[in-house]
Each structure stands twice: as structure tokens, then as C-alpha cells.
Protein backbone atom coordinates (compact mmCIF):
# COMPACT_ATOMS: atom_id res chain seq x y z
CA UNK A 1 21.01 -11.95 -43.37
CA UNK A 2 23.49 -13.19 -40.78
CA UNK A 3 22.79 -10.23 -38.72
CA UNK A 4 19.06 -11.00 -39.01
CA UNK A 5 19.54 -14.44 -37.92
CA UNK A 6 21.20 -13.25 -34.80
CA UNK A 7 19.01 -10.80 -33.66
CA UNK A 8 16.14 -13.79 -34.23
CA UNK A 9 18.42 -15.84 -31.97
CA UNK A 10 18.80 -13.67 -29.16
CA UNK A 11 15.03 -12.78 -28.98
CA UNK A 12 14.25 -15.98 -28.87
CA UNK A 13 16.80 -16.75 -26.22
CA UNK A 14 15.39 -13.91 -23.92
CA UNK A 15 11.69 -14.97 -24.33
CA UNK A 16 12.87 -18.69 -23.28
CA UNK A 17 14.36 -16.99 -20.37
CA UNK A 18 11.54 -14.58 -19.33
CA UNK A 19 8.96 -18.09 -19.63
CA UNK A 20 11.17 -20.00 -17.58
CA UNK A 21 11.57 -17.74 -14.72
CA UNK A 22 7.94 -16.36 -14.44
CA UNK A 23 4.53 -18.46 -14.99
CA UNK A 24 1.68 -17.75 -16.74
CA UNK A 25 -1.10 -15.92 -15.91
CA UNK A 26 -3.23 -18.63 -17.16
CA UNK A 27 -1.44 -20.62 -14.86
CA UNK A 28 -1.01 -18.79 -11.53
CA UNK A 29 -3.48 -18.44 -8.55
CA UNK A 30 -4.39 -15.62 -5.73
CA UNK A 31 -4.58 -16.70 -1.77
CA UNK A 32 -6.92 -14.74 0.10
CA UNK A 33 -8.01 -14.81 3.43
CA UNK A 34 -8.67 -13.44 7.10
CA UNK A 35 -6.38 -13.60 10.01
CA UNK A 36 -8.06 -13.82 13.38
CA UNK A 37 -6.83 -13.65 16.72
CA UNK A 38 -9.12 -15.59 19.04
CA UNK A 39 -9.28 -15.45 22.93
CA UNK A 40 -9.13 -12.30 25.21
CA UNK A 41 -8.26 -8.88 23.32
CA UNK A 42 -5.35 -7.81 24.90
CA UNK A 43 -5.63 -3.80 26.19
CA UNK A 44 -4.40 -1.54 24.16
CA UNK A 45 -2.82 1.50 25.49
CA UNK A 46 -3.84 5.29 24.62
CA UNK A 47 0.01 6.46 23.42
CA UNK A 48 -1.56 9.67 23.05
CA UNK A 49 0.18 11.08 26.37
CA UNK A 50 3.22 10.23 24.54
CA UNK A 51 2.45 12.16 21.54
CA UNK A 52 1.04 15.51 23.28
CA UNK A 53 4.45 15.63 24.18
CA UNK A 54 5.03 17.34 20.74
CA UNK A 55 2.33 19.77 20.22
CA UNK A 56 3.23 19.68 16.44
CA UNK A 57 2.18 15.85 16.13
CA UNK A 58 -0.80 16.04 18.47
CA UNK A 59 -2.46 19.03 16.50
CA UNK A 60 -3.35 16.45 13.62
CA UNK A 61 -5.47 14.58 15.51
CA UNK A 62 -8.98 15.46 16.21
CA UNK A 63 -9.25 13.40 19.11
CA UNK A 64 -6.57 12.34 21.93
CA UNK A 65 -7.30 8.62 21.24
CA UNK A 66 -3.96 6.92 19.73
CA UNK A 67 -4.18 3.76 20.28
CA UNK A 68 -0.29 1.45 20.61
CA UNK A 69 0.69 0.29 17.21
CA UNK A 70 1.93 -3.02 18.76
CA UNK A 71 -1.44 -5.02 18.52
CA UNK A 72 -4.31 -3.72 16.23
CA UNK A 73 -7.71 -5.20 16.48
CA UNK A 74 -10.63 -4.57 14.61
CA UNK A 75 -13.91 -4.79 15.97
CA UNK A 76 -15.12 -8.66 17.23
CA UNK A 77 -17.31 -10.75 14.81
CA UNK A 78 -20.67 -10.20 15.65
CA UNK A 79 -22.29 -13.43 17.59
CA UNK A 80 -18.07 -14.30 18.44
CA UNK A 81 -16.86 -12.11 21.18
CA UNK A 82 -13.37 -13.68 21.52
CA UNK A 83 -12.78 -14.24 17.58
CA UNK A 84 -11.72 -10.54 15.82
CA UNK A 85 -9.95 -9.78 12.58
CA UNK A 86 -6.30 -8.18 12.91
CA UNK A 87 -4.24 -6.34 11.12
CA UNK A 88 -0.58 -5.82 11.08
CA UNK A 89 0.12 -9.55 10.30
CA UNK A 90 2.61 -10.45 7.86
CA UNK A 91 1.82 -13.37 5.54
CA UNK A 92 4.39 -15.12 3.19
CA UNK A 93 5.33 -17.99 1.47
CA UNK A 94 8.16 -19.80 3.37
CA UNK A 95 8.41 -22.63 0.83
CA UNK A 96 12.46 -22.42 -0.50
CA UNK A 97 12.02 -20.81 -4.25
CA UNK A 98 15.91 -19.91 -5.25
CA UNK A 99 15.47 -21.99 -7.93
CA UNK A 100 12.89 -19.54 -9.81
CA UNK A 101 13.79 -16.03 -10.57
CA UNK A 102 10.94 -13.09 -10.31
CA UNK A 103 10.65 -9.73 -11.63
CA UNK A 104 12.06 -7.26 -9.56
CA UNK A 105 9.44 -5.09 -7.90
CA UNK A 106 9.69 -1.41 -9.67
CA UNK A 107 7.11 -0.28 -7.13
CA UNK A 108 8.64 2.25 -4.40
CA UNK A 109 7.18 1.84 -1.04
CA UNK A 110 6.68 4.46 1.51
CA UNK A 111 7.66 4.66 5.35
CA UNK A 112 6.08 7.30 6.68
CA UNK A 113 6.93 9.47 10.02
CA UNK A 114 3.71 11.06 10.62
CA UNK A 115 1.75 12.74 13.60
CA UNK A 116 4.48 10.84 15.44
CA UNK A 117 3.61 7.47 14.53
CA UNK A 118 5.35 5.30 11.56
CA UNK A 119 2.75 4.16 8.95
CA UNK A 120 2.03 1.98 7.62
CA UNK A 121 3.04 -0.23 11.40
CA UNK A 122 4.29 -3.29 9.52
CA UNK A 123 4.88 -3.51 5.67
CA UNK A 124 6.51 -5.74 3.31
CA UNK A 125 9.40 -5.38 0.13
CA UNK A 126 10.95 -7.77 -2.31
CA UNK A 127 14.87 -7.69 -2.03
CA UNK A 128 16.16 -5.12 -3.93
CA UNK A 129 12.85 -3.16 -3.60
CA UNK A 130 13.15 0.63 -2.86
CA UNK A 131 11.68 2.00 -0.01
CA UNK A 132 11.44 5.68 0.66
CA UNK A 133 11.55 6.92 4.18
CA UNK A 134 9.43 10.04 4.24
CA UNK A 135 8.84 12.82 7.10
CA UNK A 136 5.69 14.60 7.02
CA UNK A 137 5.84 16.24 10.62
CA UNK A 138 7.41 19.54 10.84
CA UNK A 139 9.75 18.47 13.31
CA UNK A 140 12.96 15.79 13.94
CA UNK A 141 12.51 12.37 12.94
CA UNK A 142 15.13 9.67 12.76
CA UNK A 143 14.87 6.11 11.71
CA UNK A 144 17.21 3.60 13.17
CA UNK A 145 17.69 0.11 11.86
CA UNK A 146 19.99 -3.02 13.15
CA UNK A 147 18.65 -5.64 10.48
CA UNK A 148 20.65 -8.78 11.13
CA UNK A 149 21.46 -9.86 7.59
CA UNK A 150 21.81 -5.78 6.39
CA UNK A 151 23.42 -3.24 6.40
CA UNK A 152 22.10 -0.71 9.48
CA UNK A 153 21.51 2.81 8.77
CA UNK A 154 19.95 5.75 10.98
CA UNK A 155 19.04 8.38 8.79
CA UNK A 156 17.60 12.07 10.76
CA UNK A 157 15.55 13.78 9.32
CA UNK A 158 15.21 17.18 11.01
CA UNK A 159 12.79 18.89 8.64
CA UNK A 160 9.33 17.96 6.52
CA UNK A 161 9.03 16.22 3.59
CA UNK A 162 12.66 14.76 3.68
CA UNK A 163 13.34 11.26 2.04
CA UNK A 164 15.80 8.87 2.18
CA UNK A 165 15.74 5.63 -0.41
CA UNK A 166 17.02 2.36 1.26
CA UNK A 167 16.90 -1.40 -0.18
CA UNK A 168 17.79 -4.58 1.07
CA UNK A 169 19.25 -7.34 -0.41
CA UNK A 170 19.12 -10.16 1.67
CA UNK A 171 15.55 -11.58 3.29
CA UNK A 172 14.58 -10.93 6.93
CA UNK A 173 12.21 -9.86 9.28
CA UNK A 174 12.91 -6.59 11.39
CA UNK A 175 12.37 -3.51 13.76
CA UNK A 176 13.28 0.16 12.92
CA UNK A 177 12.89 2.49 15.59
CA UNK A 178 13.01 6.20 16.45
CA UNK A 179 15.51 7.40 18.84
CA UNK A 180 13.77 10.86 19.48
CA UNK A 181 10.54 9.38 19.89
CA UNK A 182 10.41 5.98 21.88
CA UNK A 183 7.26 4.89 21.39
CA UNK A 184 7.15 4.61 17.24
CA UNK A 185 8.28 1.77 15.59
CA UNK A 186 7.73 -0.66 12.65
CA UNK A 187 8.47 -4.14 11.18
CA UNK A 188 9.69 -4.16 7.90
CA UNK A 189 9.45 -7.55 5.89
CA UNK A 190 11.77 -8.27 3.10
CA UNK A 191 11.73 -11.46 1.00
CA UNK A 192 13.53 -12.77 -2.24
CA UNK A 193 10.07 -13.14 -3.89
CA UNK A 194 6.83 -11.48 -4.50
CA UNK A 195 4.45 -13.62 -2.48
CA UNK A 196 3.75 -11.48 0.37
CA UNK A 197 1.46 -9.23 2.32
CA UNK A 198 0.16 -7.37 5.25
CA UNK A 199 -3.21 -8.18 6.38
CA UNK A 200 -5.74 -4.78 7.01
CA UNK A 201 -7.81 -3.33 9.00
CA UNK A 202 -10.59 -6.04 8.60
CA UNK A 203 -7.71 -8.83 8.51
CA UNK A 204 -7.60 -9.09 5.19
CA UNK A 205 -4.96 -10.43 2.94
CA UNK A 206 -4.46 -10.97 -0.77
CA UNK A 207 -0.88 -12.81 -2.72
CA UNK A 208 -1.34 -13.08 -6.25
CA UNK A 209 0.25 -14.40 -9.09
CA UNK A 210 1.35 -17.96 -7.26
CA UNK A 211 2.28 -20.35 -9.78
CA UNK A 212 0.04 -23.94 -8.90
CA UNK A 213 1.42 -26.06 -6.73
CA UNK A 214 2.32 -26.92 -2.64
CA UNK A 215 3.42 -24.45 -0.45
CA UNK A 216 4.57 -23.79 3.08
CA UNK A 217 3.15 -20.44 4.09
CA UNK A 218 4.10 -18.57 7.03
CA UNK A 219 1.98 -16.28 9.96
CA UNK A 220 4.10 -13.82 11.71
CA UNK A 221 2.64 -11.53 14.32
CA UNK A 222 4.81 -9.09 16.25
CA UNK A 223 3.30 -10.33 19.54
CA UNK A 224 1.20 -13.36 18.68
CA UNK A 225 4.85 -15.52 17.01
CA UNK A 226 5.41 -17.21 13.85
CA UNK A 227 3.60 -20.14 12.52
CA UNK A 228 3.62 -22.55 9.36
CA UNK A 229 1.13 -24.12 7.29
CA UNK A 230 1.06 -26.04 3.94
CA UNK A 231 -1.17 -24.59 1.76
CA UNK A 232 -2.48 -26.05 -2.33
CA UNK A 233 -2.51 -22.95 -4.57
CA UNK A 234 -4.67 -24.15 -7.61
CA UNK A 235 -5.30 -21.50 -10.79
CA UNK A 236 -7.67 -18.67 -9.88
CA UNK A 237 -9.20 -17.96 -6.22
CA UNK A 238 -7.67 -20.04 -3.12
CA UNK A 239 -9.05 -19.51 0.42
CA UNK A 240 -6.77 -19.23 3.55
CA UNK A 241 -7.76 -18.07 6.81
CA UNK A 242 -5.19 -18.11 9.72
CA UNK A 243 -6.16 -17.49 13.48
CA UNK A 244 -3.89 -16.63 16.26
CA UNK A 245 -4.69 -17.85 19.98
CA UNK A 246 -4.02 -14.96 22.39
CA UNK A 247 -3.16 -17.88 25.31
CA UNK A 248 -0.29 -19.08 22.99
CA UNK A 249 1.56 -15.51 22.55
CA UNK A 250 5.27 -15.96 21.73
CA UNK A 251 5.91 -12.48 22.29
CA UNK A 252 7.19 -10.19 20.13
């Protein structure tokens, strides 16, 4: 009976836990938007002289049109010429939440080294978060990484289909880069928390699962800076559209 009662305790103890440190569904909402970048389209280079430079990469394209990973653009909106959806924009929630503890993330995420090119460009992990860096070309890879909070690493990779698993354990923003390839690189995004995302090809974004409440949620563009707004996440949809001004480029 004793032993009963324990066991009772301690589930009881664990599902107190497990409701303090994540909220409802019930009582959680999702922010959606568009990010825009309005103002002249910058040019975007053909890298594809780059990448003919390994015969092995440019075979897997049908058409010698790569355009730069740096700034992607999708088309402008129709009757707004200097207002276009982009992609490759990292959106996050900035607001300080060590106080709440989250489920880690059991989803692996893939880099992958591909017709010379990482993809995806720009992607985002929870701390602690596997990611697998893959090599599909038939040739050497490497991927470099300084991140100033962890640990580097430079992994080669000098045949296809090799993987190495990384994770990070701190949060920050930053570049990984091949040495025997200077034009690919990507921005990896790591944060102690599941409220992020990488807008798409049409600018699209989607964090779900916010518990209700005020936020400060952040904008970050590789060329186009980092900016904050406060945001109201109520339960169920929420609506957020950011734009970026191509005059007001902080660089990258």
C-alpha cells in the first residue's frame, strides 16, 4: 500500500512539473506572417561561374543560373514594384523566457552540402537540438564554424553521403563556411526555446505553440540587420508582418 502511495506521489509530482513548464494547447497561439523588403532589389549575382568550377556540382543543374544565397527575393507584389516577399529571414522571440522550461526538440535537422551550395541558406535549432551535416556531392566538402558562445568545429567531408551530428548549447546567431569552396555559406540560428523560424520562398513564416501574452520579437536579416518589435500573442491565429527597407541596410 505504501509502495502504491508512492508511486501515486511521484506521478503526480511529474505531471505538476510537465503543466508548469509547458502551456496548454487550449491556451497557446500561432504568429504568422510575411516579411517584405521594400525599396530597390538589390542585384543578385549569377555564382554559377563559381560553381562550373567543379564539373561534379554544376552537372545537377539544368540551367547555369545560381543565383548568390546572400539575399533571396521572390518575385514583387503585383501593382508594388518596390515591396517583395523574402526569404532567408530569421524570426524569433527575443522576450527573456529562462524562467519557463520547454521540451527539448527530438527533431534532427539537416545541413546540406549540395551542388555546391549549403541548403537550406539560413535555418534555425533549439539548444541542444541535433543537427546533421550531410554531403550529397561526390566530392570534398568541409564545414567550418567560429560560433562565439560554442564550441568551433570544421568537420571534412571528402566523400558522399557523410554526416556529422553537432549541437549547441548556448543561444546565438552565426556563419559556417566552406574553406574549399568560398562562395557557400549559411547562418545557423540557435535559441533556448522553440519560438522560431525561417521565413520561405514567398516570405512566409509560422511559430506555434506561444503561450498568450506580450512579447518582444525579433527580425534578423543577414544583410538587411536586426530589428525588434512587441508583439500580443492571443489563443489561436495572430498576424505579423515585418518589412525591411533596403535604404536602411545594416549589412550583414
Amino acid at each position: 500500500m505504501i509502495g502504491n502511495m508512492r508511486g501515486l506521489c511521484g506521478l503526480m509530482i511529474a505531471l505538476g512539473v510537465l503543466a508548469a513548464g509547458a502551456a496548454r494547447a487550449e491556451d497557446t497561439g500561432t504568429l504568422k506572417g510575411v516579411i517584405y523588403l521594400q525599396g530597390k532589389a538589390p542585384q543578385i549575382k549569377n555564382i554559377f561561374s563559381d560553381i562550373k568550377t567543379e564539373p561534379k556540382c554544376a552537372e545537377q543543374y539544368e540551367k547555369p543560373q545560381v543565383k548568390a544565397q546572400e539575399v533571396l527575393l521572390a518575385k514583387a507584389v503585383e501593382g508594388k514594384e518596390d515591396l517583395r516577399p523574402m526569404q532567408s529571414a530569421m524570426i524569433f522571440i527575443s522576450t527573456d523566457l529562462s524562467g519557463k522550461t520547454f521540451p527539448a526538440a527530438t527533431e534532427k535537422k539537416t545541413l546540406n552540402q549540395q551542388g555546391c551550395l549549403y541548403i537550406p541558406h539560413v535555418l534555425t535549432l533549439q539548444t541542444d537540438q541535433t543537427l546533421v551535416v550531410k554531403n550529397s556531392d561526390p566530392l570534398l566538402h568541409n564545414i567550418n564554424a567560429a560560433p562565439a558562445k560554442n564550441p568551433p568545429f570544421n568537420y571534412g567531408q571528402p566523400q558522399k553521403d557523410m554526416e556529422n551530428p553537432v549541437a549547441f548549447k548556448k543561444a546565438e546567431i552565426f556563419k559556417v563556411k566552406c574553406d574549399v569552396h568560398k562562395w557557400m555559406g549559411a547562418w545557423i540560428g540557435v535559441f533556448p526555446h522553440p519560438f522560431h523560424a525561417v521565413s520561405n520562398e514567398k516570405g512566409e513564416y509560422e511559430i506555434k505553440g506561444l503561450p498568450a501574452g506580450d512579447y518582444e520579437v525579433t527580425f534578423w536579416h543577414e544583410v538587411y540587420g536586426e530589428f525588434k518589435e512587441k508583439v500580443t500573442v492571443k489563443t489561436g491565429a495572430n498576424a505579423k508582418d515585418y518589412t525591411f527597407k533596403a535604404e536602411a541596410s545594416a549589412g550583414g
